[in-house]
PDB file of N, CA and C in Angstrom:
ATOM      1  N   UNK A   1     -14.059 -15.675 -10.136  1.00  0.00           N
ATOM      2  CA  UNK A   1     -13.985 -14.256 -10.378  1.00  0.00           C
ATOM      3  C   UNK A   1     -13.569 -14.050 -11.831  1.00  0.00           C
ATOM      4  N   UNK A   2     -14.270 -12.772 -12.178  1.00  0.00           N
ATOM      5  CA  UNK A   2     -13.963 -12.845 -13.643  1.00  0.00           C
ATOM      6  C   UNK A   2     -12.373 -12.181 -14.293  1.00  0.00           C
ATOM      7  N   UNK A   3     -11.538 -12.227 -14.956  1.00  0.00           N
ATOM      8  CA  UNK A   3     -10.545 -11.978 -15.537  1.00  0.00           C
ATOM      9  C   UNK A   3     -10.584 -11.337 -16.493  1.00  0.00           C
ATOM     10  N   UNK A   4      -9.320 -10.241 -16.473  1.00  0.00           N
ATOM     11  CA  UNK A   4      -9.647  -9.418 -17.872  1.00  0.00           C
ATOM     12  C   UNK A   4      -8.013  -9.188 -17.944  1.00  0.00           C
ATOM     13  N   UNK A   5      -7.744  -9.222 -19.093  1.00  0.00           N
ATOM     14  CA  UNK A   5      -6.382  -8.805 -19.542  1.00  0.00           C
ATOM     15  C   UNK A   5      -6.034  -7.789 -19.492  1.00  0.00           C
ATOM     16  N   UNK A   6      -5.253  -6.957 -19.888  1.00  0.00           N
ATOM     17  CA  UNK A   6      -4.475  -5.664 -19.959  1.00  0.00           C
ATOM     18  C   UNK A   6      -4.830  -4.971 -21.674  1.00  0.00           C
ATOM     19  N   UNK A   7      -4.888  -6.743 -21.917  1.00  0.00           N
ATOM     20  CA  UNK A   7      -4.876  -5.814 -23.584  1.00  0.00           C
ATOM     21  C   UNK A   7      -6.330  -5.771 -23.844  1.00  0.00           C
ATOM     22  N   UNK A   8      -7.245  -6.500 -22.671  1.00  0.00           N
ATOM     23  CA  UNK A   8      -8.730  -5.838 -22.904  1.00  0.00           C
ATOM     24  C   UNK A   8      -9.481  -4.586 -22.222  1.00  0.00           C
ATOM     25  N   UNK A   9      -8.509  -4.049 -21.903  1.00  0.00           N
ATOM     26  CA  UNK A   9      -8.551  -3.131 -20.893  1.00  0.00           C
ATOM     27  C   UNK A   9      -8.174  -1.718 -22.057  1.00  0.00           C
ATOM     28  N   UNK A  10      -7.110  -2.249 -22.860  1.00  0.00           N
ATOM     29  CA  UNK A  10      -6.816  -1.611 -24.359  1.00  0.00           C
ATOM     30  C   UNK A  10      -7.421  -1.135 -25.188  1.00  0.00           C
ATOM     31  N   UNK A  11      -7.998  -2.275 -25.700  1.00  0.00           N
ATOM     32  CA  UNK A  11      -9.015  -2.428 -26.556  1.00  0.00           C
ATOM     33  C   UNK A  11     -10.230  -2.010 -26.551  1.00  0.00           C
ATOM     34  N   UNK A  12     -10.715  -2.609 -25.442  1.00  0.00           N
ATOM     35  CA  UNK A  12     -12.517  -2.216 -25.029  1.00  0.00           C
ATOM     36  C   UNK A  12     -12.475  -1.066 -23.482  1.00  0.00           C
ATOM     37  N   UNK A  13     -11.341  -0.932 -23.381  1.00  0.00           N
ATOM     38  CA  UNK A  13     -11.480   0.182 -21.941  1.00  0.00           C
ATOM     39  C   UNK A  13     -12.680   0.055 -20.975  1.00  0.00           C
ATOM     40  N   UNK A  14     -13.501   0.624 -20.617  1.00  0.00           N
ATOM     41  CA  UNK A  14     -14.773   0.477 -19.610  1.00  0.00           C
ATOM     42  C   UNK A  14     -15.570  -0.151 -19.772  1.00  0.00           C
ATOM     43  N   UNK A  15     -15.946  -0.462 -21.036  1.00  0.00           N
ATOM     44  CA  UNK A  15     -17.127  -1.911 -21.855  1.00  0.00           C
ATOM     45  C   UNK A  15     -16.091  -2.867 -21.111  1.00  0.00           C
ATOM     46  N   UNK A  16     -14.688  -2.930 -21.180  1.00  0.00           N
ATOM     47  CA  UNK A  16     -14.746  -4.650 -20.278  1.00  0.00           C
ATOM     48  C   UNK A  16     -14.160  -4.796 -19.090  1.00  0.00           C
ATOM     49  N   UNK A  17     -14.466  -3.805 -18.466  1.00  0.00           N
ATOM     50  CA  UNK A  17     -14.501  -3.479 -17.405  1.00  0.00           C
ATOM     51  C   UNK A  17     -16.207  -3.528 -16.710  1.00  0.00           C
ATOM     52  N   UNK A  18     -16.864  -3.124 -17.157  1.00  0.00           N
ATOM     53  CA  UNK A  18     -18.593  -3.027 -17.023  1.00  0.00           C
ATOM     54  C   UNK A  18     -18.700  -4.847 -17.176  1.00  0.00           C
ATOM     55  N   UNK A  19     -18.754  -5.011 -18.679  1.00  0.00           N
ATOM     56  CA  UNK A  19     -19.020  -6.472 -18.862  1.00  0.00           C
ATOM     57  C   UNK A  19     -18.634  -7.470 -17.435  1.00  0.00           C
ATOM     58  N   UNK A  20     -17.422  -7.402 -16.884  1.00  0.00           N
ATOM     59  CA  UNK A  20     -16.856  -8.470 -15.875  1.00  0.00           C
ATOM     60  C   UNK A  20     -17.709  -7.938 -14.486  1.00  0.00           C
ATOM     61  N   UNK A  21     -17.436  -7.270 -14.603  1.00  0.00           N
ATOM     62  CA  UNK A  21     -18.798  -6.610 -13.024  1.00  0.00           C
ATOM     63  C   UNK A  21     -19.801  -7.073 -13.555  1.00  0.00           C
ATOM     64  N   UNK A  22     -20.405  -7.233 -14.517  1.00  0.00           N
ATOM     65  CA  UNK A  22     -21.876  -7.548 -14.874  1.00  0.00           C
ATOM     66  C   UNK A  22     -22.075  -9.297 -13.826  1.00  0.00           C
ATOM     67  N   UNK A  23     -21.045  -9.522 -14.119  1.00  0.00           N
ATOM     68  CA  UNK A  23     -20.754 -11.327 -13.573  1.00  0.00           C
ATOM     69  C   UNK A  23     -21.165 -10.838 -11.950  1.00  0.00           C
ATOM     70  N   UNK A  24     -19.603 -10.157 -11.619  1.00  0.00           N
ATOM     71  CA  UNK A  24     -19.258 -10.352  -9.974  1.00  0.00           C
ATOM     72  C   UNK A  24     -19.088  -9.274  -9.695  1.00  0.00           C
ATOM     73  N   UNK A  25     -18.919  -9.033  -8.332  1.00  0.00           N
ATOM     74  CA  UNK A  25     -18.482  -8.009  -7.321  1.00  0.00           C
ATOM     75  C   UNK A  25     -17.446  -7.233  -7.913  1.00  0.00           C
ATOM     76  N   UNK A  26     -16.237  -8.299  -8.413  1.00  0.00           N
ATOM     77  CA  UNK A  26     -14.774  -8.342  -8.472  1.00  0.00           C
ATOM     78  C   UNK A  26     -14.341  -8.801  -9.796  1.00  0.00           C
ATOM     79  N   UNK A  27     -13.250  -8.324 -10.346  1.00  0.00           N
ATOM     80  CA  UNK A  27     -12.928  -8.929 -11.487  1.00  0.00           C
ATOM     81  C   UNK A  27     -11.105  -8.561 -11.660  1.00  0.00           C
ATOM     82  N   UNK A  28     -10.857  -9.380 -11.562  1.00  0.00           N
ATOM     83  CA  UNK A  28      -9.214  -9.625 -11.959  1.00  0.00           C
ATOM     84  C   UNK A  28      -8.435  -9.219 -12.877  1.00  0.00           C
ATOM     85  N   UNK A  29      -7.347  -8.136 -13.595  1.00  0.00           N
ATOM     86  CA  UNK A  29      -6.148  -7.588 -14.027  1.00  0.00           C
ATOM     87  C   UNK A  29      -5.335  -8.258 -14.002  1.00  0.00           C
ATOM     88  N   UNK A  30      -5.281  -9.228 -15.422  1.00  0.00           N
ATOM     89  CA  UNK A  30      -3.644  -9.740 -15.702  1.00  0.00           C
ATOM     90  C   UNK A  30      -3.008  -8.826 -16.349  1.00  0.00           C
ATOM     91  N   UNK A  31      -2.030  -9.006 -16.244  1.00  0.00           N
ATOM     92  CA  UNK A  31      -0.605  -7.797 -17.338  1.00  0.00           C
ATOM     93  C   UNK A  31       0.749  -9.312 -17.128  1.00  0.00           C
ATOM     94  N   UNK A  32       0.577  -9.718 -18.555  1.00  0.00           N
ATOM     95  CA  UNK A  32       1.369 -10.449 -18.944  1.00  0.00           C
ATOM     96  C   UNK A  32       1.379 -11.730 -18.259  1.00  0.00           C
ATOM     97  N   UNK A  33       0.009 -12.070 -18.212  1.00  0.00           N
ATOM     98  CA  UNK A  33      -0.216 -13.736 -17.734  1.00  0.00           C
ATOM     99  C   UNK A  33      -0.489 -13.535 -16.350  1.00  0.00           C
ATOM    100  N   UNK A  34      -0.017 -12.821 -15.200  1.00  0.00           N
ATOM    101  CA  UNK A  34       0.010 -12.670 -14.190  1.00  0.00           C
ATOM    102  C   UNK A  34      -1.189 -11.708 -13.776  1.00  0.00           C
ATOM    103  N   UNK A  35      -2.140 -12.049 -12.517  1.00  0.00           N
ATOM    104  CA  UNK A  35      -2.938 -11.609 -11.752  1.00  0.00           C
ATOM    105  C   UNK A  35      -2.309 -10.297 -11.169  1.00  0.00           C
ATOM    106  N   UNK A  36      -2.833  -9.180 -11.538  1.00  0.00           N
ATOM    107  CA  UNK A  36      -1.971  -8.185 -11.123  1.00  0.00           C
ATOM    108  C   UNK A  36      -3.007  -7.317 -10.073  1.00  0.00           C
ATOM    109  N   UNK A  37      -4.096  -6.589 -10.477  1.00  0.00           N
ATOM    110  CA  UNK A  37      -4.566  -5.857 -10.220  1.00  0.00           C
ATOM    111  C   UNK A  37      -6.496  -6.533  -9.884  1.00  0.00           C
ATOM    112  N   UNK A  38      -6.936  -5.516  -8.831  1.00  0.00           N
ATOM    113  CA  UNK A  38      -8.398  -6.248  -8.985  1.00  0.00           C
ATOM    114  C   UNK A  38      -9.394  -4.666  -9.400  1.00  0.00           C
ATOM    115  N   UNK A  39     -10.347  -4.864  -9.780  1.00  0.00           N
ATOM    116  CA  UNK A  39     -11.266  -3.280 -10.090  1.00  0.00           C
ATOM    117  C   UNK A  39     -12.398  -3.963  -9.829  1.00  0.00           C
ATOM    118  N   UNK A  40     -13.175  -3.324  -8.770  1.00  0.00           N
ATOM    119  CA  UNK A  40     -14.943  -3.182  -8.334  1.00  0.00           C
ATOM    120  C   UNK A  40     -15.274  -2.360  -9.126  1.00  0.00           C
ATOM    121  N   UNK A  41     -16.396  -1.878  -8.101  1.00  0.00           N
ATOM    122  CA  UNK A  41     -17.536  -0.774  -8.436  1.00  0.00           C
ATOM    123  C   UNK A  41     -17.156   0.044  -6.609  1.00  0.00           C
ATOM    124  N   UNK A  42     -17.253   1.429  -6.762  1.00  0.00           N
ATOM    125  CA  UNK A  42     -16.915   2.587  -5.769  1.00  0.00           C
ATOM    126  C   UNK A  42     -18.023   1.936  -4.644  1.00  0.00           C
ATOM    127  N   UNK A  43     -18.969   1.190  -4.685  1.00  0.00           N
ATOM    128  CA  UNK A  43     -20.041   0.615  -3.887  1.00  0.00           C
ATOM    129  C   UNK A  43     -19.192  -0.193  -3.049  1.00  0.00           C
ATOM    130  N   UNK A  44     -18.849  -0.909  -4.065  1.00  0.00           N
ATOM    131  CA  UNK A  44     -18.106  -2.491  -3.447  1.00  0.00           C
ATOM    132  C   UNK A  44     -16.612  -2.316  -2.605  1.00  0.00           C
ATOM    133  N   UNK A  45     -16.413  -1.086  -3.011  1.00  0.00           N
ATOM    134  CA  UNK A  45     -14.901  -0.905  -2.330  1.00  0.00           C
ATOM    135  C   UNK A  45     -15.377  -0.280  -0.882  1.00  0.00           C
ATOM    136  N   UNK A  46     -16.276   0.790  -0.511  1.00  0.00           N
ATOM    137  CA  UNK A  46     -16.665   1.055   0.344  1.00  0.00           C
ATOM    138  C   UNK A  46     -17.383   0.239   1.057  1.00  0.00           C
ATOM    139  N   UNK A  47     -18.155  -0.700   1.267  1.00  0.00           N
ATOM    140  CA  UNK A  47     -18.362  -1.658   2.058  1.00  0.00           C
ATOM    141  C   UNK A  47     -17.237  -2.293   2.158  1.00  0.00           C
ATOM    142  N   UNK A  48     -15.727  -2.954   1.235  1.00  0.00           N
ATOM    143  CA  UNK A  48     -15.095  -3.330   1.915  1.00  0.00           C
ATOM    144  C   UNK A  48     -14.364  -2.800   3.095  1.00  0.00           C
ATOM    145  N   UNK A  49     -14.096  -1.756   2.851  1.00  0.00           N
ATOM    146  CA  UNK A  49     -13.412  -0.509   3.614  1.00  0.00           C
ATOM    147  C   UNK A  49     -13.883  -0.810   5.297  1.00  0.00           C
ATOM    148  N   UNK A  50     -15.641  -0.562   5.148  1.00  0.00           N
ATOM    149  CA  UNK A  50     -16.558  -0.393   5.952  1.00  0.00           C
ATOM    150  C   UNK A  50     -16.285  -1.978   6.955  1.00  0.00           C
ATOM    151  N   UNK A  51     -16.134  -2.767   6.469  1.00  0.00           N
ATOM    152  CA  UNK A  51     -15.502  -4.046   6.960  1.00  0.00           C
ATOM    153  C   UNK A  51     -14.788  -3.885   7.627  1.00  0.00           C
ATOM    154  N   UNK A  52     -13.692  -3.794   7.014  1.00  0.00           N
ATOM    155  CA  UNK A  52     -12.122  -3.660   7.834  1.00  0.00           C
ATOM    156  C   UNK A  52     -12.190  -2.311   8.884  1.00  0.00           C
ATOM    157  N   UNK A  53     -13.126  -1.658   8.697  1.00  0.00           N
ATOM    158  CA  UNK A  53     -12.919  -0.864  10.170  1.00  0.00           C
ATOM    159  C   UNK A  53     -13.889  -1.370  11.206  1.00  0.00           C
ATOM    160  N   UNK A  54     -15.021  -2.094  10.759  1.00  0.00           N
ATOM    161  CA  UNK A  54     -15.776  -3.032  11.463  1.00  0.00           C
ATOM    162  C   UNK A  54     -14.766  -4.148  12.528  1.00  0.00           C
ATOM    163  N   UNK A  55     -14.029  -4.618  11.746  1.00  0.00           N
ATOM    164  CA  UNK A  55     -13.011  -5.400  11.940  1.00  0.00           C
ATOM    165  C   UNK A  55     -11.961  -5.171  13.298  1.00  0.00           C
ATOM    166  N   UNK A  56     -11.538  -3.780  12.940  1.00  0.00           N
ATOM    167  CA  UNK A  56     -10.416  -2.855  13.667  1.00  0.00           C
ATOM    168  C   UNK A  56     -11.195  -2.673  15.065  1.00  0.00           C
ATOM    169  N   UNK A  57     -12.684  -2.451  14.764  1.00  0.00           N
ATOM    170  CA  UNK A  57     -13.060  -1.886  15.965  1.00  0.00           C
ATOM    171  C   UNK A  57     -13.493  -2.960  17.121  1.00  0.00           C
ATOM    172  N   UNK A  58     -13.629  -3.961  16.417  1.00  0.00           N
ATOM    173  CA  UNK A  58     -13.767  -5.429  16.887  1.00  0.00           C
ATOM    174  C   UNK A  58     -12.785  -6.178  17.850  1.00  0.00           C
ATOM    175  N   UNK A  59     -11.637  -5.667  17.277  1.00  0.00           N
ATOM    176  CA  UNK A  59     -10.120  -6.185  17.470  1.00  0.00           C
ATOM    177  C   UNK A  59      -9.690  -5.488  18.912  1.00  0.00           C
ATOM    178  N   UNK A  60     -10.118  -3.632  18.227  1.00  0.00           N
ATOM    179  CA  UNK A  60      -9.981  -2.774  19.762  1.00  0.00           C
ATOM    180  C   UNK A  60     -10.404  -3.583  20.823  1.00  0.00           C
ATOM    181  N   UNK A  61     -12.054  -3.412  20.984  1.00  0.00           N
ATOM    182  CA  UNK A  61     -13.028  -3.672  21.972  1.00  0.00           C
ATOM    183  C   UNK A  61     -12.076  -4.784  22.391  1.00  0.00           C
ATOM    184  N   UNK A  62     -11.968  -6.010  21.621  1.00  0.00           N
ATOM    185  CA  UNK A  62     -11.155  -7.090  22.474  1.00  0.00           C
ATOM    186  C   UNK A  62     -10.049  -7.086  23.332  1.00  0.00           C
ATOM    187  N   UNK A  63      -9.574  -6.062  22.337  1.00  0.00           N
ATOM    188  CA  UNK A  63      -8.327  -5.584  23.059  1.00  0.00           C
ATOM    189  C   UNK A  63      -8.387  -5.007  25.046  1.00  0.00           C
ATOM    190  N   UNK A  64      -9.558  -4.174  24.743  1.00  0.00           N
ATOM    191  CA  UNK A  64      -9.984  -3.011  26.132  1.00  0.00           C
ATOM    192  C   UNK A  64     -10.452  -4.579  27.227  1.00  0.00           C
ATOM    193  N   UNK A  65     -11.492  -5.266  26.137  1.00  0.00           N
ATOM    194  CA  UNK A  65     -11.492  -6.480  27.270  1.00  0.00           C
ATOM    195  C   UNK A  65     -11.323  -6.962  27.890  1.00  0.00           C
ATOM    196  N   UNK A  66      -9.901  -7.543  27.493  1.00  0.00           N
ATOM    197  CA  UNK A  66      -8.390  -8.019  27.439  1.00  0.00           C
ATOM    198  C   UNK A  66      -8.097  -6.937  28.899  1.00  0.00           C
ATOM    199  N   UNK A  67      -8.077  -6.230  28.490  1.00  0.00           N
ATOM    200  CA  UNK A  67      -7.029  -5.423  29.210  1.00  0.00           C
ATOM    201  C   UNK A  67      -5.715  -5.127  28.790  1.00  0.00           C
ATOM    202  N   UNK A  68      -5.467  -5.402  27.411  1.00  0.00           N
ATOM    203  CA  UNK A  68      -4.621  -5.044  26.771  1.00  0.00           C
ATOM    204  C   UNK A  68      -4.586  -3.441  26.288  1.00  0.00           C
ATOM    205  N   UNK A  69      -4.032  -2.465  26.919  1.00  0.00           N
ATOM    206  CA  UNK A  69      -4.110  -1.165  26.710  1.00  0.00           C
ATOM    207  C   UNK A  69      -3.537  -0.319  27.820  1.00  0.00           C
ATOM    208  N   UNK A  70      -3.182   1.087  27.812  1.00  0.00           N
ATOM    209  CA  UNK A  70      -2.572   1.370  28.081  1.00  0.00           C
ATOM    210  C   UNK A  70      -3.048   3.127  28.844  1.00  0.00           C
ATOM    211  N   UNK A  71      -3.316   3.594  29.425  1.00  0.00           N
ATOM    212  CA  UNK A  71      -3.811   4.857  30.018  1.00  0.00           C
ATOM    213  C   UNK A  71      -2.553   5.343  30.267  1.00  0.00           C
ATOM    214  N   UNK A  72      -1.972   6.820  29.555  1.00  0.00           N
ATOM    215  CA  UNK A  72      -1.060   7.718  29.851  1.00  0.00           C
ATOM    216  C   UNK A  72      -1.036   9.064  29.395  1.00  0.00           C
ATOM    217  N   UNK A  73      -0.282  10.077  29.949  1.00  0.00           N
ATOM    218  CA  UNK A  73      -0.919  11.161  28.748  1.00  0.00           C
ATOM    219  C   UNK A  73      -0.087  10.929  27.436  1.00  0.00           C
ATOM    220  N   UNK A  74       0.136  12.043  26.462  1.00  0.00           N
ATOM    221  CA  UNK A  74       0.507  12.335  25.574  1.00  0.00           C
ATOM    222  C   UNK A  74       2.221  12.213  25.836  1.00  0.00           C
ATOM    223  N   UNK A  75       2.604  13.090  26.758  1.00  0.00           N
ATOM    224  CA  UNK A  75       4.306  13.275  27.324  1.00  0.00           C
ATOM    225  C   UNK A  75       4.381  11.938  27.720  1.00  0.00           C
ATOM    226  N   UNK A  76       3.668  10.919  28.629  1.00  0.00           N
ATOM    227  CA  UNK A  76       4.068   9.772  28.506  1.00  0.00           C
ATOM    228  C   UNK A  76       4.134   8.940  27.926  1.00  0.00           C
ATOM    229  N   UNK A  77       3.542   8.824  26.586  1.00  0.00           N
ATOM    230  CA  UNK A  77       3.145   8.557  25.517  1.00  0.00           C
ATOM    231  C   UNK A  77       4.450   8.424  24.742  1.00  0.00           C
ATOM    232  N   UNK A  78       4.556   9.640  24.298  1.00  0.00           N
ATOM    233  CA  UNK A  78       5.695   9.413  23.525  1.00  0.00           C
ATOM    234  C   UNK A  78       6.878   9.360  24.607  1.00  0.00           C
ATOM    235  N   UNK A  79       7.458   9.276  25.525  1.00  0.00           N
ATOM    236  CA  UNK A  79       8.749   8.790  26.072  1.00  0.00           C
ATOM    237  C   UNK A  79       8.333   7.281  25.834  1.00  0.00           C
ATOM    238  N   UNK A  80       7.428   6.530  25.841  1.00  0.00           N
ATOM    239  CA  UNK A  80       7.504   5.286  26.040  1.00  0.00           C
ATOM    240  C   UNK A  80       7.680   4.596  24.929  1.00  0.00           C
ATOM    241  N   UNK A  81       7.447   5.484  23.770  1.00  0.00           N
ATOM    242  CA  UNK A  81       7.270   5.246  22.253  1.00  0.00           C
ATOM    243  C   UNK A  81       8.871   5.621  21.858  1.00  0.00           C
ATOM    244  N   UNK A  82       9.432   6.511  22.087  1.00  0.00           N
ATOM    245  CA  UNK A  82      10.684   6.898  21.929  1.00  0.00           C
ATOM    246  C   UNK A  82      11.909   5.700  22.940  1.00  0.00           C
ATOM    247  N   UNK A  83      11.479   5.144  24.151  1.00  0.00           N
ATOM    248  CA  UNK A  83      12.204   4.453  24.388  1.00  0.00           C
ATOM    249  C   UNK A  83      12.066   2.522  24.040  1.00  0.00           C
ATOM    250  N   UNK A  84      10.997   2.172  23.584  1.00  0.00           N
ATOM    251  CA  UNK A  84      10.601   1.531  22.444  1.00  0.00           C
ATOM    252  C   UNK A  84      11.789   1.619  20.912  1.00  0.00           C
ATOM    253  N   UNK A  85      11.623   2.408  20.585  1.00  0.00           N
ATOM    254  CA  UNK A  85      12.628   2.793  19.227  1.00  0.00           C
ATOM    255  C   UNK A  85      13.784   3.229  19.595  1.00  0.00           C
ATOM    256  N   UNK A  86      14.029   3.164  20.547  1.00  0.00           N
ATOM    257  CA  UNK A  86      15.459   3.271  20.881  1.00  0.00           C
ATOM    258  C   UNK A  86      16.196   2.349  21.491  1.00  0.00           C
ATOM    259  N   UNK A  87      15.504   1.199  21.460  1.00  0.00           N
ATOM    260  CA  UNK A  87      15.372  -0.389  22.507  1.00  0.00           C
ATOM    261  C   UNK A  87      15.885  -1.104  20.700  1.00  0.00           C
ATOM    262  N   UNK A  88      14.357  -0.687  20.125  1.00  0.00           N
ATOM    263  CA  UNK A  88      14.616  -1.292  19.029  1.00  0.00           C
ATOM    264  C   UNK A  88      15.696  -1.438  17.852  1.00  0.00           C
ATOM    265  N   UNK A  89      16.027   0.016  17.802  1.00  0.00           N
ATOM    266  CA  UNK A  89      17.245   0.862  17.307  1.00  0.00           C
ATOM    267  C   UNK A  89      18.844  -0.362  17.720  1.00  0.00           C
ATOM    268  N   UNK A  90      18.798  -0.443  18.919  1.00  0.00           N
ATOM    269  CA  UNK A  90      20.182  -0.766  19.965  1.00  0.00           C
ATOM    270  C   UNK A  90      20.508  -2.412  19.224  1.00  0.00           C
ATOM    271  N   UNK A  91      19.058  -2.712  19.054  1.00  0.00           N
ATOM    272  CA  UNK A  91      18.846  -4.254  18.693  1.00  0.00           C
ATOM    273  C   UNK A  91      19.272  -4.711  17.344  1.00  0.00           C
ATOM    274  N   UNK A  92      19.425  -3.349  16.793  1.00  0.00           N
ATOM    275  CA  UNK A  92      18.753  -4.055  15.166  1.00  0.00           C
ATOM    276  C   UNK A  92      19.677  -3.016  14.360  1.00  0.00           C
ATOM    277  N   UNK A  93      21.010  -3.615  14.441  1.00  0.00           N
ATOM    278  CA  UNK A  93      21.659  -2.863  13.694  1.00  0.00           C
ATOM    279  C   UNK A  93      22.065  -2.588  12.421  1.00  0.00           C
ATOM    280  N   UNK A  94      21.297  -4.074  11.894  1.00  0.00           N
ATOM    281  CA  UNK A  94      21.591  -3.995  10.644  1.00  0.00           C
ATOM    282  C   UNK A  94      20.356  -3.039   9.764  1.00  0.00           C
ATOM    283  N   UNK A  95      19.323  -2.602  10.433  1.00  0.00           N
ATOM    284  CA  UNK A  95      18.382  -1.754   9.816  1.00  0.00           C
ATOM    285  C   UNK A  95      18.603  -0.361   9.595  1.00  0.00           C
ATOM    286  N   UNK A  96      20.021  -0.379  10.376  1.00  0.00           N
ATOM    287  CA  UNK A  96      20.523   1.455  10.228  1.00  0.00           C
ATOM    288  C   UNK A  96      21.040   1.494   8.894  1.00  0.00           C
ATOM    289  N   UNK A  97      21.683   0.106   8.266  1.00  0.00           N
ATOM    290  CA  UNK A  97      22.511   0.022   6.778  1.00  0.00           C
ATOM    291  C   UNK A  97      21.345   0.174   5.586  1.00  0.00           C
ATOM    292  N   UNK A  98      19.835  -0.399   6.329  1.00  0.00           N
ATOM    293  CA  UNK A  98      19.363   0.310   4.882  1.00  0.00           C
ATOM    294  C   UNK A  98      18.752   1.447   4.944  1.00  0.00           C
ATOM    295  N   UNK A  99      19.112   2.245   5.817  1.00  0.00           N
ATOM    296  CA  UNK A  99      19.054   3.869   5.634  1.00  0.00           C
ATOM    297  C   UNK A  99      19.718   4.812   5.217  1.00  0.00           C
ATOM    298  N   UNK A 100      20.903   3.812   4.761  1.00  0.00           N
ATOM    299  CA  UNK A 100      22.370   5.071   4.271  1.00  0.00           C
ATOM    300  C   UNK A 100      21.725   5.360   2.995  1.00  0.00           C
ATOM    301  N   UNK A 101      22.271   6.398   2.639  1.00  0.00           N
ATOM    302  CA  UNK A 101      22.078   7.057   1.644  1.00  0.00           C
ATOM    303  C   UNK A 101      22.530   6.316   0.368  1.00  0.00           C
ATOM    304  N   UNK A 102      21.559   6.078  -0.900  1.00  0.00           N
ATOM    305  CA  UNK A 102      22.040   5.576  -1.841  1.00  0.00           C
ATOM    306  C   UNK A 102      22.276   6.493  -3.102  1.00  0.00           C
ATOM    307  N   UNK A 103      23.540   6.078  -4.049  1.00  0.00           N
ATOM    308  CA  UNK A 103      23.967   7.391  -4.328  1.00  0.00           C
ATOM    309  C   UNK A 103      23.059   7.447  -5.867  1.00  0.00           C
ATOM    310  N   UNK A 104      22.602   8.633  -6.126  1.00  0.00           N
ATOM    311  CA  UNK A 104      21.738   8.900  -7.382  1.00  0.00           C
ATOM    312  C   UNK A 104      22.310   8.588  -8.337  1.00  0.00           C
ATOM    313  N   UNK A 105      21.479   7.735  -9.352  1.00  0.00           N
ATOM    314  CA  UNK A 105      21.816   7.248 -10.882  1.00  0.00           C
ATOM    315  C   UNK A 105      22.423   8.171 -12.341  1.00  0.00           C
ATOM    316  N   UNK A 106      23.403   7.985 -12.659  1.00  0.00           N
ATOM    317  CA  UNK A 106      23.807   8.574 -13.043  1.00  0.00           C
ATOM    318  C   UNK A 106      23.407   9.137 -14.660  1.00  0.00           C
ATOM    319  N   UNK A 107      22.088   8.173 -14.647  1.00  0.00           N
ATOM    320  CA  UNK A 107      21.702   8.765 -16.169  1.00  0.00           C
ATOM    321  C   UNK A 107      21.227  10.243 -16.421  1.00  0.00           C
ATOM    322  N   UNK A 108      20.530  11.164 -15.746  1.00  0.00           N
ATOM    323  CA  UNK A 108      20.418  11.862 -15.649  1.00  0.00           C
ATOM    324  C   UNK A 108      21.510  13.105 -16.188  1.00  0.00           C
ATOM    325  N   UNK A 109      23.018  12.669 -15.742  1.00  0.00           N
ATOM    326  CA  UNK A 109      23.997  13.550 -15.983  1.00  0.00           C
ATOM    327  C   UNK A 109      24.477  12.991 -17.712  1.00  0.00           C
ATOM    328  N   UNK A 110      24.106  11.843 -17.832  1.00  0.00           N
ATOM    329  CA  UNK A 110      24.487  11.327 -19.031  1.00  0.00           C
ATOM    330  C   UNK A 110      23.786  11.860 -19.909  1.00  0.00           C
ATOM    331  N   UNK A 111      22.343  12.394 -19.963  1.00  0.00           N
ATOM    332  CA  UNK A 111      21.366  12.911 -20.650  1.00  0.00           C
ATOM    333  C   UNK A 111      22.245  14.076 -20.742  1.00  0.00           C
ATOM    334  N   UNK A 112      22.263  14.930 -19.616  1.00  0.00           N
ATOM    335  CA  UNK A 112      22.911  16.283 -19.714  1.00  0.00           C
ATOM    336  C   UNK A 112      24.201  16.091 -20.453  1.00  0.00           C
ATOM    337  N   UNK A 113      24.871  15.833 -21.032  1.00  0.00           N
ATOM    338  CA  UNK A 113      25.981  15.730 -21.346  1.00  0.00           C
ATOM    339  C   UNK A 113      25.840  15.507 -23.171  1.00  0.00           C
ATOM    340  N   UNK A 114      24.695  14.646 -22.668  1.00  0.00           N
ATOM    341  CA  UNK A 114      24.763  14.159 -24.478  1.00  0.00           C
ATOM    342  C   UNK A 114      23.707  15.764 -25.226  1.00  0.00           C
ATOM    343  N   UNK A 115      23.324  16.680 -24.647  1.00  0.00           N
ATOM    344  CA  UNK A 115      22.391  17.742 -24.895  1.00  0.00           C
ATOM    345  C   UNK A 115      23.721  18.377 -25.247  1.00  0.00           C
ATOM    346  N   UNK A 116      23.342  19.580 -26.284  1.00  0.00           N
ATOM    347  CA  UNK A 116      24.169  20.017 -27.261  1.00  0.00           C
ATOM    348  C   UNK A 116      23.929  21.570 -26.281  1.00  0.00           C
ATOM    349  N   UNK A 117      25.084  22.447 -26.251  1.00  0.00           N
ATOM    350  CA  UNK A 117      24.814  23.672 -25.680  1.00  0.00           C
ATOM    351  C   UNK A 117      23.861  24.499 -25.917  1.00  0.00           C
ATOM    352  N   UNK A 118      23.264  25.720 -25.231  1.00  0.00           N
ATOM    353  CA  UNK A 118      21.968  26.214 -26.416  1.00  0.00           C
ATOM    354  C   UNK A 118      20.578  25.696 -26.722  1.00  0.00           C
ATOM    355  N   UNK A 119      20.524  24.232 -25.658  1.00  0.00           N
ATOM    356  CA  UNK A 119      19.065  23.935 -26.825  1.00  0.00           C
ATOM    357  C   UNK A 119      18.344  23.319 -25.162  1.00  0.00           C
TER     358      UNK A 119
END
């Protein structure tokens, strides 16, 4: 797959972006040595897309096969979903600690402070 830097992305903007598609499907975004990012063509992303729900629907059907699934209404639905997360909740207590509130950075007030009255 072809590779393009950050700083050719700079430099030549959509010319090397065009150029590396000219190669492949796909072409690779380093930013600072590292593989960061990938850029197609709006073609190529939608057939992938088109895949992965190909995929999903594949997975379903197996699923219904299976007999893996579930017939209920909506009200039963969510009680079973709510007592699920509340199973899960009971279990897993250390996941309530990364929901506390973390307290806002204080640069913001430091900006305000260093601003002169008036302006």
């Amino acid at each position: 797959m072809p590779s393009l830097t950050a700083n050719d992305l700079k430099t030549r903007g959509v010319a090397a972006i065009e150029d590396a598609l000219g190669q492949q499907t796909e072409a690779l975004v380093s930013v600072r040595g590292k593989d960061k990012y990938v850029v197609m063509e709006v073609a190529q992303y939608h057939y992938l897309r088109e895949c992965e729900l190909d995929a999903a629907l594949a997975q379903s059907q197996a699923d219904i096969a299976a007999g893996r699934y579930v017939v209920e209404s909506a009200q039963q639905h969510m009680e079973r979903v709510e007592s699920m997360l509340a199973a899960d909740g009971a279990s897993a207590p250390a996941k309530k600690a990364v929901l506390r509130k973390v307290p806002a950075k204080k640069t913001a007030t430091r900006k305000a402070a260093r601003r002169s009255p008036g302006k």
